[in-house]
Structures are given as structure tokens and as C-alpha cells.
Protein backbone atom coordinates (compact mmCIF):
# COMPACT_ATOMS: atom_id res chain seq x y z
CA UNK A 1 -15.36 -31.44 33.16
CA UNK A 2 -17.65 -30.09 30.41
CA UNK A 3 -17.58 -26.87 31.71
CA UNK A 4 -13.64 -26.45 31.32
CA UNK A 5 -13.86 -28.02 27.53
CA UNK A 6 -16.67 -25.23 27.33
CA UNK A 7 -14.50 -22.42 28.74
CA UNK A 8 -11.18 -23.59 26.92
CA UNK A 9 -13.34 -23.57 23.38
CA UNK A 10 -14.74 -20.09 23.86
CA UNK A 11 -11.09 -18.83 24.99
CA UNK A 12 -10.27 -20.02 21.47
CA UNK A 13 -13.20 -18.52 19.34
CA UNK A 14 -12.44 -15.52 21.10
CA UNK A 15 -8.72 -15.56 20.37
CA UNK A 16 -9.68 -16.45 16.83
CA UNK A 17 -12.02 -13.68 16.34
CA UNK A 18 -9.62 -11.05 17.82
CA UNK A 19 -7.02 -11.75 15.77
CA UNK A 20 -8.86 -11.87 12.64
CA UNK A 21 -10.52 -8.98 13.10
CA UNK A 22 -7.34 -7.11 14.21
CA UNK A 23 -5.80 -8.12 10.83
CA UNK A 24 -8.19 -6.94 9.02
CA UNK A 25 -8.65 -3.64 10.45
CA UNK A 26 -5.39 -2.67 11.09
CA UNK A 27 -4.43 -1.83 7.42
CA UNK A 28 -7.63 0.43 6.95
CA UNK A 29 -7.41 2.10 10.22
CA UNK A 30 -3.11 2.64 9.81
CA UNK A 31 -3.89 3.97 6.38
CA UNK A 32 -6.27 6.59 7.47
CA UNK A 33 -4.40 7.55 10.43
CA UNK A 34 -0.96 7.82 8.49
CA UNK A 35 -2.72 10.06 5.56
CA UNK A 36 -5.02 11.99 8.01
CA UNK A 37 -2.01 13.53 9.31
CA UNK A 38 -0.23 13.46 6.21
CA UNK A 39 1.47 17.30 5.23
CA UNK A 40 0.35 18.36 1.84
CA UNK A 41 1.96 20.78 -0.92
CA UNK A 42 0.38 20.21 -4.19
CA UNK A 43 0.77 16.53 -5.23
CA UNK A 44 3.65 15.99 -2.95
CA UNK A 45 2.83 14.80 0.42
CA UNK A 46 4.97 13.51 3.55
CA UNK A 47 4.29 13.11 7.49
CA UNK A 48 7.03 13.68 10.10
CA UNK A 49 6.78 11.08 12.22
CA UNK A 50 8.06 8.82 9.65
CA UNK A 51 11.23 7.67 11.30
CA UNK A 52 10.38 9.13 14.98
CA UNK A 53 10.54 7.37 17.64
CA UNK A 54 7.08 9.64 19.02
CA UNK A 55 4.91 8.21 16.43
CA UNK A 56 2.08 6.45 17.12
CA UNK A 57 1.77 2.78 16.49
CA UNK A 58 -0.68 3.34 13.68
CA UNK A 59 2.04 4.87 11.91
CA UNK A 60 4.78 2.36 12.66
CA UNK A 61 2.72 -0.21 11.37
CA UNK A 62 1.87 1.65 8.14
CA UNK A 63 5.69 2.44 7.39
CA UNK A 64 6.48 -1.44 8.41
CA UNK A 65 4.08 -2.64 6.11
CA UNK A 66 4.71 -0.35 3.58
CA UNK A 67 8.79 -0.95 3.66
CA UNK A 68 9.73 2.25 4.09
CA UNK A 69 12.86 2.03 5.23
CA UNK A 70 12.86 5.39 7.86
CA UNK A 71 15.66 6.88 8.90
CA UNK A 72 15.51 9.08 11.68
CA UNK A 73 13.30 12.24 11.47
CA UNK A 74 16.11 14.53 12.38
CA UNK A 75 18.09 13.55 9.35
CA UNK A 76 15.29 12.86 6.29
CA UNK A 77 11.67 13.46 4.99
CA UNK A 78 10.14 11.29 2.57
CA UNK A 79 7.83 13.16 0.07
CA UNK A 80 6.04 11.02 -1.94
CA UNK A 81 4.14 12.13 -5.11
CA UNK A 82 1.39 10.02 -6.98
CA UNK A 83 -0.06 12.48 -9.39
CA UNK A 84 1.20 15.41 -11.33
CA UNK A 85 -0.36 18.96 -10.81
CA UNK A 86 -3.46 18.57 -12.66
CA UNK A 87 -4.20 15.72 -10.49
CA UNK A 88 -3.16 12.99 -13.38
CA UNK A 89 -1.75 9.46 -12.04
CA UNK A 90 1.91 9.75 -12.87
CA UNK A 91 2.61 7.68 -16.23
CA UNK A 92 6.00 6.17 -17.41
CA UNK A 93 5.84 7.57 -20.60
CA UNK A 94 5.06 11.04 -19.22
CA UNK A 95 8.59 13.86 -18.73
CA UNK A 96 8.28 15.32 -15.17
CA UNK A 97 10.13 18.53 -14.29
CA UNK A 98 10.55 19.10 -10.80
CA UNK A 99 11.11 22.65 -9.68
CA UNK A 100 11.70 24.63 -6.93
CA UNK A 101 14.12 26.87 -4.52
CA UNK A 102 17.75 25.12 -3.30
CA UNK A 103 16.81 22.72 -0.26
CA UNK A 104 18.65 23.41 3.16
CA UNK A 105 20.48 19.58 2.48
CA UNK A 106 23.94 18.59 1.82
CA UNK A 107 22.22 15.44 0.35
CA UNK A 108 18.76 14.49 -1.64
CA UNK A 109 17.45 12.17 -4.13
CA UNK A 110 14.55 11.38 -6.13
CA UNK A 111 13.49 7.56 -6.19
CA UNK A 112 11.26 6.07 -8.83
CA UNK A 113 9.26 3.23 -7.82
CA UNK A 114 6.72 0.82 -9.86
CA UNK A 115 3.08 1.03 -9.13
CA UNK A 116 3.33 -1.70 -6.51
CA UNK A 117 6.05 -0.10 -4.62
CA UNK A 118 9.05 -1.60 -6.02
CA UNK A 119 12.29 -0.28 -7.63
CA UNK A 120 11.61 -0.52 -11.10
CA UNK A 121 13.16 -3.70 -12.69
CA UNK A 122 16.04 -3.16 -15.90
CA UNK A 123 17.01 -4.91 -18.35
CA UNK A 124 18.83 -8.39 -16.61
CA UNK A 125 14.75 -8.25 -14.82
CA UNK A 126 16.62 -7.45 -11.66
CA UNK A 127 15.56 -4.11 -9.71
CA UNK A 128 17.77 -1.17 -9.75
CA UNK A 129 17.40 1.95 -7.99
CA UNK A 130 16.57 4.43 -11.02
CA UNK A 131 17.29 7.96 -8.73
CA UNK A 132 18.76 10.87 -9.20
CA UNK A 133 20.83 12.01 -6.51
CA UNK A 134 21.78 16.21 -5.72
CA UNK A 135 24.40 17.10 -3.46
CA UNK A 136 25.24 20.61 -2.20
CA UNK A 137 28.51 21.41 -1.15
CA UNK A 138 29.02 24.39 1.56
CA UNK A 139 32.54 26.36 1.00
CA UNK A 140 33.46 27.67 4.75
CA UNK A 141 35.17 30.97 4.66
């Protein structure tokens, strides 16, 4: 009878262990994976398989944990920028231009988030998407 109280107690250690050390190495490992095959253009950086139901589990993790709320691949990419072109963290009381050709979309927007990942918060404390949104209108012939 010992032996089965032995058996059932180093089931549990075991079980213990595993999960703990699958918590703690799953954040590490998704991050790495996620920004090894991240696509870079200056400061602005974005991976496809957010939203694609092909990505690995690494990366389903990272956008669950993150809260990225993914639509599919076929209809969005998220580019997300944390510095400005010198390299500089992005500041609040810093103007940002953004530049660049027309994009191939009948819809964008720009989201600005808090350090933690959060919309910012305004005046009432509640948090309000502060975006700016772009449409493009295409006039058939």
C-alpha cells in the first residue's frame, strides 16, 4: 500500500513541476518565437501569421496573451511601432508624422495605446480608442 501512496505522490510532484515550469517558459519562449519571425521596416514591425489559422502555437499564445484581437490574415496586418527612427522610445509629448505611399486598403487606422498595452484613458478615466481612421474610396468607371 506504500508503494501506491509513493507512486500517486510522485505523479503529483511531477504534475506540479510540469506545469510550473511550462508557465514560466512559455512567455519567454512565445516572445522569442513571435519576434524572431517578426517582418521589419524601420521601427515598424508586424508578422503574418497574426490572425492565421497556420500559425504555430507559440504565436497563438503570444497574440492571446497579448490581447490582440486578430482578425483574419487575409483581411488585416498589425504593424506595431515602439520607437521613432532614431531608435527613441516613443514619448507622449513627442509630434509623430507618419509618411508614406497610398496603401492598397479601402480601410486603415492608427491606434494609440499606453505603455502597458491599453487604450489610453480620457478625461471621465475611462479608455477611449484615440485613432485615426483613413478610408479610400475606389470610383468604378
Amino acid at each position: 500500500m506504500k508503494t501506491i501512496y509513493k507512486v500517486i505522490i510522485a505523479a503529483a510532484i511531477a504534475v506540479v513541476a510540469g506545469a510550473a515550469i511550462g508557465f514560466v517558459t512559455v512567455n519567454p519562449v512565445a516572445n522569442l518565437v513571435t519576434s524572431g519571425s517578426n517582418i521589419k521596416n524601420g521601427p515598424w514591425s508586424t508578422n503574418l501569421a497574426y490572425g492565421s489559422s497556420g500559425a504555430n502555437p507559440y504565436i497563438k499564445a503570444w497574440v492571446a496573451e497579448n490581447g490582440l484581437m486578430a482578425v483574419s490574415a487575409s483581411l488585416s496586418i498589425y504593424l506595431d511601432a515602439y520607437t521613432d527612427d532614431s531608435g527613441q522610445p516613443l514619448a507622449a509629448n513627442c509630434d509623430y508624422v507618419i509618411q508614406g505611399p497610398a496603401l492598397k486598403a479601402g480601410y486603415w487606422n492608427i491606434t494609440v495605446y499606453n505603455e502597458n498595452g491599453f487604450l489610453i484613458a480620457n478625461d471621465q478615466n475611462r479608455p477611449e480608442p484615440l485613432f485615426v481612421q483613413f478610408y479610400r474610396y475606389y470610383v468604378r468607371a
